[in-house]
PDB file of N, CA and C in Angstrom:
ATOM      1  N   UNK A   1      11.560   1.315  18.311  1.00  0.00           N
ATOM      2  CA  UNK A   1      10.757   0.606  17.316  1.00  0.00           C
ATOM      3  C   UNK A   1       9.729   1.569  16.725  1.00  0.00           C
ATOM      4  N   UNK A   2       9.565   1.135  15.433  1.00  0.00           N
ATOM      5  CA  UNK A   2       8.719   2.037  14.483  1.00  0.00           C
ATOM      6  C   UNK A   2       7.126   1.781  15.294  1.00  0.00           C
ATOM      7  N   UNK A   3       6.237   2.942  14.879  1.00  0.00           N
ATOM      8  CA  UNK A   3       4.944   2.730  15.338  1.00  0.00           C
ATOM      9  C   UNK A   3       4.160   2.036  14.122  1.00  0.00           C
ATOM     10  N   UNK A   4       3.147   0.953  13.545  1.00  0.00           N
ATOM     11  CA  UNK A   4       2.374   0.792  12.878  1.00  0.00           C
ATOM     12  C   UNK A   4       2.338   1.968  12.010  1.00  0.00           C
ATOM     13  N   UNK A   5       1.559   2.641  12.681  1.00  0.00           N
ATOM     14  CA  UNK A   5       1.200   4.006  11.471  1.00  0.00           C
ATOM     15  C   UNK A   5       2.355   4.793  10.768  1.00  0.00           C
ATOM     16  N   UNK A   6       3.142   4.492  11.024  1.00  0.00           N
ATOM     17  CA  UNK A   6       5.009   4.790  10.918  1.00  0.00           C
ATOM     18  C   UNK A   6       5.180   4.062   9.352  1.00  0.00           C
ATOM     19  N   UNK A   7       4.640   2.682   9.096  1.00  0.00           N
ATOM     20  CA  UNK A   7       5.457   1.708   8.236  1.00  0.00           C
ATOM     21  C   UNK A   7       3.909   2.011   6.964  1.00  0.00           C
ATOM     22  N   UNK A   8       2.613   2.297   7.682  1.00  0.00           N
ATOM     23  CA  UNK A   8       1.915   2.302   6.479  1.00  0.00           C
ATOM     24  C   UNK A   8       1.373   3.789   6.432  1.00  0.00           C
ATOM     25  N   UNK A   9       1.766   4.054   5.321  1.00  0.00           N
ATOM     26  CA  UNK A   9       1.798   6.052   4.869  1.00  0.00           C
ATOM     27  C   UNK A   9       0.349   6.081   4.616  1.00  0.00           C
ATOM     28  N   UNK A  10      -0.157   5.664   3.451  1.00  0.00           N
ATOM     29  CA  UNK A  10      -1.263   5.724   3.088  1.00  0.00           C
ATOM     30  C   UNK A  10      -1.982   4.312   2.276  1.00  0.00           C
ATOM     31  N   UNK A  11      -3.620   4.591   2.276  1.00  0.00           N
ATOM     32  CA  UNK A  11      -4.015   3.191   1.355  1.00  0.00           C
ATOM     33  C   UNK A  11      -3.525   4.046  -0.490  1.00  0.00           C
ATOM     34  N   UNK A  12      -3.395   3.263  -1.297  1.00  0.00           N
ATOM     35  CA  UNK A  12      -3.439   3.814  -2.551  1.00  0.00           C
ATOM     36  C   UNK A  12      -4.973   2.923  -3.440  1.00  0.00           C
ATOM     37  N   UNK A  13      -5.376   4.283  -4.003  1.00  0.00           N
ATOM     38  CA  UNK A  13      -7.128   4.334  -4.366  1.00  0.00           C
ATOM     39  C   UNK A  13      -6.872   4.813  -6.119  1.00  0.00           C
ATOM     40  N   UNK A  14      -6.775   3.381  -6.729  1.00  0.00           N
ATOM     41  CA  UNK A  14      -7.032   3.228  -7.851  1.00  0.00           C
ATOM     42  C   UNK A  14      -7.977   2.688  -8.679  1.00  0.00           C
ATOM     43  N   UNK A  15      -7.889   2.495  -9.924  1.00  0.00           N
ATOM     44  CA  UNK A  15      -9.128   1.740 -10.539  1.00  0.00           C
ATOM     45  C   UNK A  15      -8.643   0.283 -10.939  1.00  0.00           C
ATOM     46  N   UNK A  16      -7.270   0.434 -10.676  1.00  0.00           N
ATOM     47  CA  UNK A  16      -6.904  -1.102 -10.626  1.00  0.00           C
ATOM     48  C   UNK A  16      -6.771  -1.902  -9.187  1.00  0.00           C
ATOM     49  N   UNK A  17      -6.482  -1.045  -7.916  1.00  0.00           N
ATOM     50  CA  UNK A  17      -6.849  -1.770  -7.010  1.00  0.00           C
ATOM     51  C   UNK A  17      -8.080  -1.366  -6.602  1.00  0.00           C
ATOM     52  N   UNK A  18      -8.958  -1.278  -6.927  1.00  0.00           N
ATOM     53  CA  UNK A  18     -10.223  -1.009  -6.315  1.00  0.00           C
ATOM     54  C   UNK A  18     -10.849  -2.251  -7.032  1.00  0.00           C
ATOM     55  N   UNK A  19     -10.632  -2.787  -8.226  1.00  0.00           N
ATOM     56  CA  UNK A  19     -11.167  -3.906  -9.425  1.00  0.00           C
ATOM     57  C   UNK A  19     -10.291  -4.977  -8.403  1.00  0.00           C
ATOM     58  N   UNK A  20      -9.328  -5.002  -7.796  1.00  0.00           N
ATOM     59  CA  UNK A  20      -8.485  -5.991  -6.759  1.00  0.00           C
ATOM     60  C   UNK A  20      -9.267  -6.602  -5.356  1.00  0.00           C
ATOM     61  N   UNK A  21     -10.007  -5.846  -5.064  1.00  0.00           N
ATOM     62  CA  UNK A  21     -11.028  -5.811  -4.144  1.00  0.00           C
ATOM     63  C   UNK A  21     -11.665  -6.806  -3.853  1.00  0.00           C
ATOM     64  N   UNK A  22     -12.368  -7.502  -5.063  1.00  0.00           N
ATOM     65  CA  UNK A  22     -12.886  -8.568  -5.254  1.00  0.00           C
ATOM     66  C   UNK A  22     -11.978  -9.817  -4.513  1.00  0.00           C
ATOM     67  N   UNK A  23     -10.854  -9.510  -4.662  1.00  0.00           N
ATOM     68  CA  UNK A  23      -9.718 -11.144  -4.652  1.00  0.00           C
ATOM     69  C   UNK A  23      -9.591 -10.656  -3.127  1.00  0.00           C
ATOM     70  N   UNK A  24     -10.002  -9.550  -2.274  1.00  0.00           N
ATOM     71  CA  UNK A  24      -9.315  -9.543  -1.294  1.00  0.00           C
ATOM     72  C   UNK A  24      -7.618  -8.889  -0.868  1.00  0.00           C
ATOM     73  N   UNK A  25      -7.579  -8.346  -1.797  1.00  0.00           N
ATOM     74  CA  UNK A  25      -6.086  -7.199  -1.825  1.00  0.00           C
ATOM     75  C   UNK A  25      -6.380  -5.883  -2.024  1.00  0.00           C
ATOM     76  N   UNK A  26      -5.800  -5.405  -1.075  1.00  0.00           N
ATOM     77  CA  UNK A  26      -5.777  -4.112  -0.840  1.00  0.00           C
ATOM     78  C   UNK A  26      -3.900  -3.600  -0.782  1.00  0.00           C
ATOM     79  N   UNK A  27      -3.655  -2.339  -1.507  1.00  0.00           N
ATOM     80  CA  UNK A  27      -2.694  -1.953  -2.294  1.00  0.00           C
ATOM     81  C   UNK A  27      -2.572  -0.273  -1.104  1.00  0.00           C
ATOM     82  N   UNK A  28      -1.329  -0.666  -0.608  1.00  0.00           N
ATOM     83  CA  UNK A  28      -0.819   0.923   0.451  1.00  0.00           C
ATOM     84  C   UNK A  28       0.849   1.336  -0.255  1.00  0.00           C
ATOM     85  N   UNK A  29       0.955   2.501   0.247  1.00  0.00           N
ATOM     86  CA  UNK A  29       2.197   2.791  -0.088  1.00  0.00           C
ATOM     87  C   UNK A  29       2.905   2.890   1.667  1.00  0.00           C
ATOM     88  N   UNK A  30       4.240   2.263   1.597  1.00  0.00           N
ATOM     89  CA  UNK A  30       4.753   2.204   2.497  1.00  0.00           C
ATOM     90  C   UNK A  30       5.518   2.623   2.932  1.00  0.00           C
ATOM     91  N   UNK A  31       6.593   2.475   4.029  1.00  0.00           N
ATOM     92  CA  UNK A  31       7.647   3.327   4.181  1.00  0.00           C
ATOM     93  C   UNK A  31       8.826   2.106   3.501  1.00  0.00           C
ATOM     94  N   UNK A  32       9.676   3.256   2.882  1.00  0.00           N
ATOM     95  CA  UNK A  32      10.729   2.612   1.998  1.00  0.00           C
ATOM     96  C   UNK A  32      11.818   1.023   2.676  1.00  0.00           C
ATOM     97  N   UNK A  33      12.509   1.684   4.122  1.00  0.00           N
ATOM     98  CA  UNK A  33      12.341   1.176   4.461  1.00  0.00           C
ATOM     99  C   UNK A  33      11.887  -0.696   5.647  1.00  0.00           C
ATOM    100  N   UNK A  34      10.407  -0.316   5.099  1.00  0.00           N
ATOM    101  CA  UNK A  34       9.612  -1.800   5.634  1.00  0.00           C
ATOM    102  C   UNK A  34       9.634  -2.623   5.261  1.00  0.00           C
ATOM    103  N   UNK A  35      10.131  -3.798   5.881  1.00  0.00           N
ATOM    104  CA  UNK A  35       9.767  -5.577   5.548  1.00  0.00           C
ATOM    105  C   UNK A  35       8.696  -5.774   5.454  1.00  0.00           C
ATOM    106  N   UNK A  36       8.397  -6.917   4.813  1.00  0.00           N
ATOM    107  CA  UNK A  36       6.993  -7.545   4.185  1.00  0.00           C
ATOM    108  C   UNK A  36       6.279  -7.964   6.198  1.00  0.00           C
ATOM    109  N   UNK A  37       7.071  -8.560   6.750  1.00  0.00           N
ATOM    110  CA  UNK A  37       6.430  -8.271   7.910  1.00  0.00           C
ATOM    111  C   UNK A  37       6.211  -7.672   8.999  1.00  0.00           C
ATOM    112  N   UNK A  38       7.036  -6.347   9.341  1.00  0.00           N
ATOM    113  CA  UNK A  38       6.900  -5.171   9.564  1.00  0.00           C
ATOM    114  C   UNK A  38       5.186  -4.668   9.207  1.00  0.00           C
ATOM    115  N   UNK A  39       5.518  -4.692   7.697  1.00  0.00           N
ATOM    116  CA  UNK A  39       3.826  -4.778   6.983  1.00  0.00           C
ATOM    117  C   UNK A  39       2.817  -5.230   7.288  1.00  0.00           C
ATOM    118  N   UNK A  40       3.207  -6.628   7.423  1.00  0.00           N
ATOM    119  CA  UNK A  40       1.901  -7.280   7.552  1.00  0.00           C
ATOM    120  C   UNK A  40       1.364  -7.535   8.940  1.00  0.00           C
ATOM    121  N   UNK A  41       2.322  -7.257  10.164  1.00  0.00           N
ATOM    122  CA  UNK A  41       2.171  -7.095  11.478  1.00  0.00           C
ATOM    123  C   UNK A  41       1.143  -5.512  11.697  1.00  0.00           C
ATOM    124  N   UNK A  42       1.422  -4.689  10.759  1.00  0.00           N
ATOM    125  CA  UNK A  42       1.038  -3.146  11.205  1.00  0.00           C
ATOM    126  C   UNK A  42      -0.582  -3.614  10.357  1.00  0.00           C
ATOM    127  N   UNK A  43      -0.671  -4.351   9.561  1.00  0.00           N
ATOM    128  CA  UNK A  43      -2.321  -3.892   9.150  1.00  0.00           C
ATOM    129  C   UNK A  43      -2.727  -4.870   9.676  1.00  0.00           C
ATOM    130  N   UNK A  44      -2.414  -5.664  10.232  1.00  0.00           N
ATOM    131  CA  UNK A  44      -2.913  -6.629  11.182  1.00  0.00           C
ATOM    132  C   UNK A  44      -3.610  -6.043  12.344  1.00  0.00           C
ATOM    133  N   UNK A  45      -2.471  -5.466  13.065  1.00  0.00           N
ATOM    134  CA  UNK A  45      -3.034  -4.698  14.337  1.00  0.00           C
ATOM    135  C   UNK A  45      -3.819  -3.336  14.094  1.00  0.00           C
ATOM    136  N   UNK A  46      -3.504  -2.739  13.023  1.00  0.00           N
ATOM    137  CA  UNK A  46      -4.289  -1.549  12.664  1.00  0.00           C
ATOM    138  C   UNK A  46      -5.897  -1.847  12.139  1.00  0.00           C
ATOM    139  N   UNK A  47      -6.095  -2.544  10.994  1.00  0.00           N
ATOM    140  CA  UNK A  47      -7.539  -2.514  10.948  1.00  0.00           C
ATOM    141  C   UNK A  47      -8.157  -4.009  11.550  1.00  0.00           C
ATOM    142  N   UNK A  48      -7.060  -4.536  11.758  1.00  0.00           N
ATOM    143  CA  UNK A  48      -8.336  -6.175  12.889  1.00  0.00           C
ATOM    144  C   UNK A  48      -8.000  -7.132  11.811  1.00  0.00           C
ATOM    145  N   UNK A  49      -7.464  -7.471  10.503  1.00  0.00           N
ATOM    146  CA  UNK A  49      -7.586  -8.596  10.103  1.00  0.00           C
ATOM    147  C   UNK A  49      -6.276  -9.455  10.127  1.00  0.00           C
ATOM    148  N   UNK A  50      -6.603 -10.484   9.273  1.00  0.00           N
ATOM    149  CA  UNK A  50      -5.793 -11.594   9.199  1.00  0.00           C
ATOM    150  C   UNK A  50      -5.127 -11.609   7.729  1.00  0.00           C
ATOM    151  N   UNK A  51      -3.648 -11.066   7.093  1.00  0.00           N
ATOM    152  CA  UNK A  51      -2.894 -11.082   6.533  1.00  0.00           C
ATOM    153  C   UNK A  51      -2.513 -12.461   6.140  1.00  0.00           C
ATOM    154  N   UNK A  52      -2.664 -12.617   4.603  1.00  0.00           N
ATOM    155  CA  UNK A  52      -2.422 -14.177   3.923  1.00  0.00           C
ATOM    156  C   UNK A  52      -0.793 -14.388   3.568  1.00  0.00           C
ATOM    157  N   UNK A  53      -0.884 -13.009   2.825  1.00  0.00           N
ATOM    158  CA  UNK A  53       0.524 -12.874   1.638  1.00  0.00           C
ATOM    159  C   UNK A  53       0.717 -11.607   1.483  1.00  0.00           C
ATOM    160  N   UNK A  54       1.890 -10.780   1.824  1.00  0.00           N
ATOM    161  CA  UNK A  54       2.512  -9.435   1.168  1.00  0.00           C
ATOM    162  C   UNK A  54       3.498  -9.322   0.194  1.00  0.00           C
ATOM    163  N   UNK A  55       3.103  -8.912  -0.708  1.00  0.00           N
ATOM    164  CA  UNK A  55       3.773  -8.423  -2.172  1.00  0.00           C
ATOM    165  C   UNK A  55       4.426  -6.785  -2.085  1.00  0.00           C
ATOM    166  N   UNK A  56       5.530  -6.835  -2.292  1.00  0.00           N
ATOM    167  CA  UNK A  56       6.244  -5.268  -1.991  1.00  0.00           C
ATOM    168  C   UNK A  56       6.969  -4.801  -3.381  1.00  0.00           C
ATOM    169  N   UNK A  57       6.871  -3.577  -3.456  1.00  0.00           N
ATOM    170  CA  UNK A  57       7.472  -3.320  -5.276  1.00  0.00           C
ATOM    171  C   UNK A  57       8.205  -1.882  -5.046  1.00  0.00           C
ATOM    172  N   UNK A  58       9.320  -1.565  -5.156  1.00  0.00           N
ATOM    173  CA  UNK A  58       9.833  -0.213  -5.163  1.00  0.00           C
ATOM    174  C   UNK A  58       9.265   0.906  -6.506  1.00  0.00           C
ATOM    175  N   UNK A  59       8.528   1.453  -6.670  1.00  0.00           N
ATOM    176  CA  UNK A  59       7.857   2.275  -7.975  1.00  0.00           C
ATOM    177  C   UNK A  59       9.320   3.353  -7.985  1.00  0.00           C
ATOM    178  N   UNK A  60      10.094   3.535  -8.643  1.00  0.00           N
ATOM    179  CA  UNK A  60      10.449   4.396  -9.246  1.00  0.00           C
ATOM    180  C   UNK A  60       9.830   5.733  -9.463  1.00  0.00           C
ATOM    181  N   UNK A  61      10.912   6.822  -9.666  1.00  0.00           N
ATOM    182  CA  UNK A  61      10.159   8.428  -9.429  1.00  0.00           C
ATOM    183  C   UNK A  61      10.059   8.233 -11.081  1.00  0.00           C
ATOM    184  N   UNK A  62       9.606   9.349 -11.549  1.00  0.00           N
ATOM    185  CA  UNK A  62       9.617   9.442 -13.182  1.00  0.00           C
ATOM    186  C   UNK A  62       9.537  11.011 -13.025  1.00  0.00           C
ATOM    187  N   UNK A  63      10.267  11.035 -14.278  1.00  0.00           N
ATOM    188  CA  UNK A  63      11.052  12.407 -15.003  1.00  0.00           C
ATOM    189  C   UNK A  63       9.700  13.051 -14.838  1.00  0.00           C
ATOM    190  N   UNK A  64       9.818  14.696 -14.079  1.00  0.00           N
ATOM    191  CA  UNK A  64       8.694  15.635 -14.851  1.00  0.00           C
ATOM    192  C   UNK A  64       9.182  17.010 -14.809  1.00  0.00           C
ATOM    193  N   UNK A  65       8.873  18.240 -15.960  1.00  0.00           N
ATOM    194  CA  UNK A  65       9.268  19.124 -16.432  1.00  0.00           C
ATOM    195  C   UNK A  65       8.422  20.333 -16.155  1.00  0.00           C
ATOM    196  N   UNK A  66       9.062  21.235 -15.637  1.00  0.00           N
ATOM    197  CA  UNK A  66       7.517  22.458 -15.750  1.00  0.00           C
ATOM    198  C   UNK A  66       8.663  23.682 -16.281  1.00  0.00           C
ATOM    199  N   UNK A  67       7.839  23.731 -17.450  1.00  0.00           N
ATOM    200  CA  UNK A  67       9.034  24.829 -18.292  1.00  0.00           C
ATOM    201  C   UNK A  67       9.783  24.244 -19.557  1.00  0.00           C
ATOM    202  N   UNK A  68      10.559  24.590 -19.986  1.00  0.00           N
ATOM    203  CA  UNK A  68      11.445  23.946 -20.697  1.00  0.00           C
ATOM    204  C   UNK A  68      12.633  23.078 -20.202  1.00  0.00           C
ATOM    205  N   UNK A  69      13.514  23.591 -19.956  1.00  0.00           N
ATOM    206  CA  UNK A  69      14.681  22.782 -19.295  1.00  0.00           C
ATOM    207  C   UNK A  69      15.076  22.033 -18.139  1.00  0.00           C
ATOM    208  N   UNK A  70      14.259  22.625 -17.131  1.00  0.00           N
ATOM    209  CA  UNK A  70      14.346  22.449 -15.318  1.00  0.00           C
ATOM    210  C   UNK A  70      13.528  21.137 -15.242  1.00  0.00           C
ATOM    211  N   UNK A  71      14.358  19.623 -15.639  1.00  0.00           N
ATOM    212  CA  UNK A  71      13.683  18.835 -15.074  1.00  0.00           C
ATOM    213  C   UNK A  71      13.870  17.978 -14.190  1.00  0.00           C
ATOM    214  N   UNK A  72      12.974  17.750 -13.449  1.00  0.00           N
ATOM    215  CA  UNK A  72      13.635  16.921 -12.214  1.00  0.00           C
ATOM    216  C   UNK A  72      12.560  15.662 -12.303  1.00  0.00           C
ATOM    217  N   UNK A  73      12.652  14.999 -11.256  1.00  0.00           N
ATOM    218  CA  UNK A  73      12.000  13.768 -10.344  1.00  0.00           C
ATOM    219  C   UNK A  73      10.629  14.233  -9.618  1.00  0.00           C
ATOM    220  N   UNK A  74      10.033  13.027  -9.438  1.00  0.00           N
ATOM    221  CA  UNK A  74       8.737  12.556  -8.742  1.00  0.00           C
ATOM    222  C   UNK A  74      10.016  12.028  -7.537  1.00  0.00           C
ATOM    223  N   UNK A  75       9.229  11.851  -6.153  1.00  0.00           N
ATOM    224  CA  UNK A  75       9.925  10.831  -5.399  1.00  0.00           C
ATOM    225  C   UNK A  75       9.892   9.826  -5.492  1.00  0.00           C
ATOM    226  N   UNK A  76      10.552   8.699  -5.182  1.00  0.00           N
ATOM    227  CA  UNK A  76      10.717   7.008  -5.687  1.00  0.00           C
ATOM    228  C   UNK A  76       9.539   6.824  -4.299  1.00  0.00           C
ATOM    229  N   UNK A  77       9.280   5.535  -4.032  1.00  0.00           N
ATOM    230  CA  UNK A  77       8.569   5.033  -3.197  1.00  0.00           C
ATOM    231  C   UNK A  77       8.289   3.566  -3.063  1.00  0.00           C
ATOM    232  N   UNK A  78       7.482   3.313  -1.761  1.00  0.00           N
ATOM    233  CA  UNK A  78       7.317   1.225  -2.199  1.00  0.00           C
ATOM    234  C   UNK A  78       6.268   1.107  -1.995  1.00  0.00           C
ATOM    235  N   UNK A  79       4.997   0.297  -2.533  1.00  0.00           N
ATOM    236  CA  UNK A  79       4.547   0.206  -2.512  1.00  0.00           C
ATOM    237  C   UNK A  79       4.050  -1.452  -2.137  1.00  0.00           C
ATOM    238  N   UNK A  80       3.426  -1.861  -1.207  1.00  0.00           N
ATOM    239  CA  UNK A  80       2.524  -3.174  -0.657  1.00  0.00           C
ATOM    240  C   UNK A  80       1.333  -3.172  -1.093  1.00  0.00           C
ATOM    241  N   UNK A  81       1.271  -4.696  -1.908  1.00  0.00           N
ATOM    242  CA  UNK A  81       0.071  -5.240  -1.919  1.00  0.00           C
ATOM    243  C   UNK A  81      -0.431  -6.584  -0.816  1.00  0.00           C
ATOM    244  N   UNK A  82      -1.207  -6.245  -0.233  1.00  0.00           N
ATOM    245  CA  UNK A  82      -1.487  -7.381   1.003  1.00  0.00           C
ATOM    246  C   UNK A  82      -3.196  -8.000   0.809  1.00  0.00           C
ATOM    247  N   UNK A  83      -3.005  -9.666   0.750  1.00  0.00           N
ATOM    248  CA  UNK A  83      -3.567 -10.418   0.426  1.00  0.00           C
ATOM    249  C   UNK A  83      -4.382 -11.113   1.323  1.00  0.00           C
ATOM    250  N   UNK A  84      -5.271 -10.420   1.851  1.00  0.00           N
ATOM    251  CA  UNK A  84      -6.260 -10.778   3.244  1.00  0.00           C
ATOM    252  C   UNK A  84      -6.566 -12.644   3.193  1.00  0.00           C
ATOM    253  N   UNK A  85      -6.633 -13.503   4.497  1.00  0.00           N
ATOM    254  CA  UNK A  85      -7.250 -14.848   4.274  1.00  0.00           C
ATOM    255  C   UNK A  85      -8.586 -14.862   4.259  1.00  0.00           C
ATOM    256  N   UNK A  86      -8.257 -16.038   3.268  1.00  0.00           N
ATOM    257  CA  UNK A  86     -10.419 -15.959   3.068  1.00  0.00           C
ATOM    258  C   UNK A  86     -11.148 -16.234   4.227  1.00  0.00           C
ATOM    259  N   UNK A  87     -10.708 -16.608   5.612  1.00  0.00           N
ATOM    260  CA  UNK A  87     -11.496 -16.651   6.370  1.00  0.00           C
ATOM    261  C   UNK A  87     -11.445 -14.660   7.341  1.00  0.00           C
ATOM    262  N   UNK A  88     -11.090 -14.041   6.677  1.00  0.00           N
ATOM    263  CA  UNK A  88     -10.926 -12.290   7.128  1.00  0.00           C
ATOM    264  C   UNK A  88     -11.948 -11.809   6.894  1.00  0.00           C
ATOM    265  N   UNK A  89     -12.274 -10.818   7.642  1.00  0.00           N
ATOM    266  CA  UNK A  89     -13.223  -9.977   7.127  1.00  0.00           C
ATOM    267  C   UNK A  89     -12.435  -8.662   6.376  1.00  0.00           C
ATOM    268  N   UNK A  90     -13.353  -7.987   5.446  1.00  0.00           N
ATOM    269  CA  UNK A  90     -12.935  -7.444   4.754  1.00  0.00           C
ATOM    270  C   UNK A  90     -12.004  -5.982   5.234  1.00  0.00           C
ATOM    271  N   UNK A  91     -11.136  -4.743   5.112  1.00  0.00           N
ATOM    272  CA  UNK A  91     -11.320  -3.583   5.396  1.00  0.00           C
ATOM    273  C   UNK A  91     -12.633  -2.763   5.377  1.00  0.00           C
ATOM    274  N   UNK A  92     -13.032  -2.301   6.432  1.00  0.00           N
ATOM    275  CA  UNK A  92     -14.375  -0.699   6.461  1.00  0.00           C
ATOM    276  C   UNK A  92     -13.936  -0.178   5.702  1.00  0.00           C
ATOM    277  N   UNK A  93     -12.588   0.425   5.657  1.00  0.00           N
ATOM    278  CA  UNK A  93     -11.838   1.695   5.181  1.00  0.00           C
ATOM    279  C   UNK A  93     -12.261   1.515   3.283  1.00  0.00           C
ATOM    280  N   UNK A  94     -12.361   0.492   2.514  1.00  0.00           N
ATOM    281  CA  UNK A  94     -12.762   0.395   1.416  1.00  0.00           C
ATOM    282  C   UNK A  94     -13.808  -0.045   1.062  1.00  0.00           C
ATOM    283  N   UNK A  95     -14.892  -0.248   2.182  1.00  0.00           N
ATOM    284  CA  UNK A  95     -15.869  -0.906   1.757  1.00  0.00           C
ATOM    285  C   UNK A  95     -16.629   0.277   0.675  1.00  0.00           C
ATOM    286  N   UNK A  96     -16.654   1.518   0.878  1.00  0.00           N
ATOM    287  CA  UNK A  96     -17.861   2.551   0.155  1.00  0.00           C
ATOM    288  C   UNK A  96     -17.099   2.993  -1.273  1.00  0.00           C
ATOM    289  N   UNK A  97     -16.014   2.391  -1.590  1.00  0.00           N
ATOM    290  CA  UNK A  97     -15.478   2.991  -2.597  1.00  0.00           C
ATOM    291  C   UNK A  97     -15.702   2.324  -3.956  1.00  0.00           C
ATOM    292  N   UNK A  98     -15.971   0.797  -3.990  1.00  0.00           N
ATOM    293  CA  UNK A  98     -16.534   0.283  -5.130  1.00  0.00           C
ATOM    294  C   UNK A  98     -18.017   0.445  -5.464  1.00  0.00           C
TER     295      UNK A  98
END
């Protein structure tokens, strides 16, 4: 069995999920992969809260070029959005960033 830290790679630190913050969602990129509860079991036990709803989206790589002709790929990836219950306390890990 996968470890927690196995299924969630990193948080992803945008200006659209950071404006998400407010509602209580916080936005990670995951391992390709992970079930929605795989997911929501690992940030459960990883930062202490209580998981409402997980939203999962495969992002596509996109075309990039350095040079003229030689172009290749970004890597594809998935990305989770997870929807804390209003009775949760928030993540530490984002509290200093808004």
């Amino acid at each position: 069995m996968k470890s927690n830290y196995d299924v969630i790679l990193r948080p992803i630190i945008t200006e659209q999920s950071m404006e998400a913050l407010d509602l209580k969602k916080y936005a990670f990129e995951v391992a390709p992969e992970a079930g929605k509860a795989e997911i929501k079991t690992a940030v459960e036990t990883i930062f202490g809260v209580k998981v409402a709803k997980v939203t999962t989206m495969n992002m596509m790589g996109k075309e990039k070029r350095v040079g003229r002709y030689p172009a290749g790929m970004t890597k594809s990836w998935k990305k989770a959005v997870v929807r804390l219950a209003a009775d949760s306390k928030p993540i530490e890990f984002f509290e200093g960033m808004v």
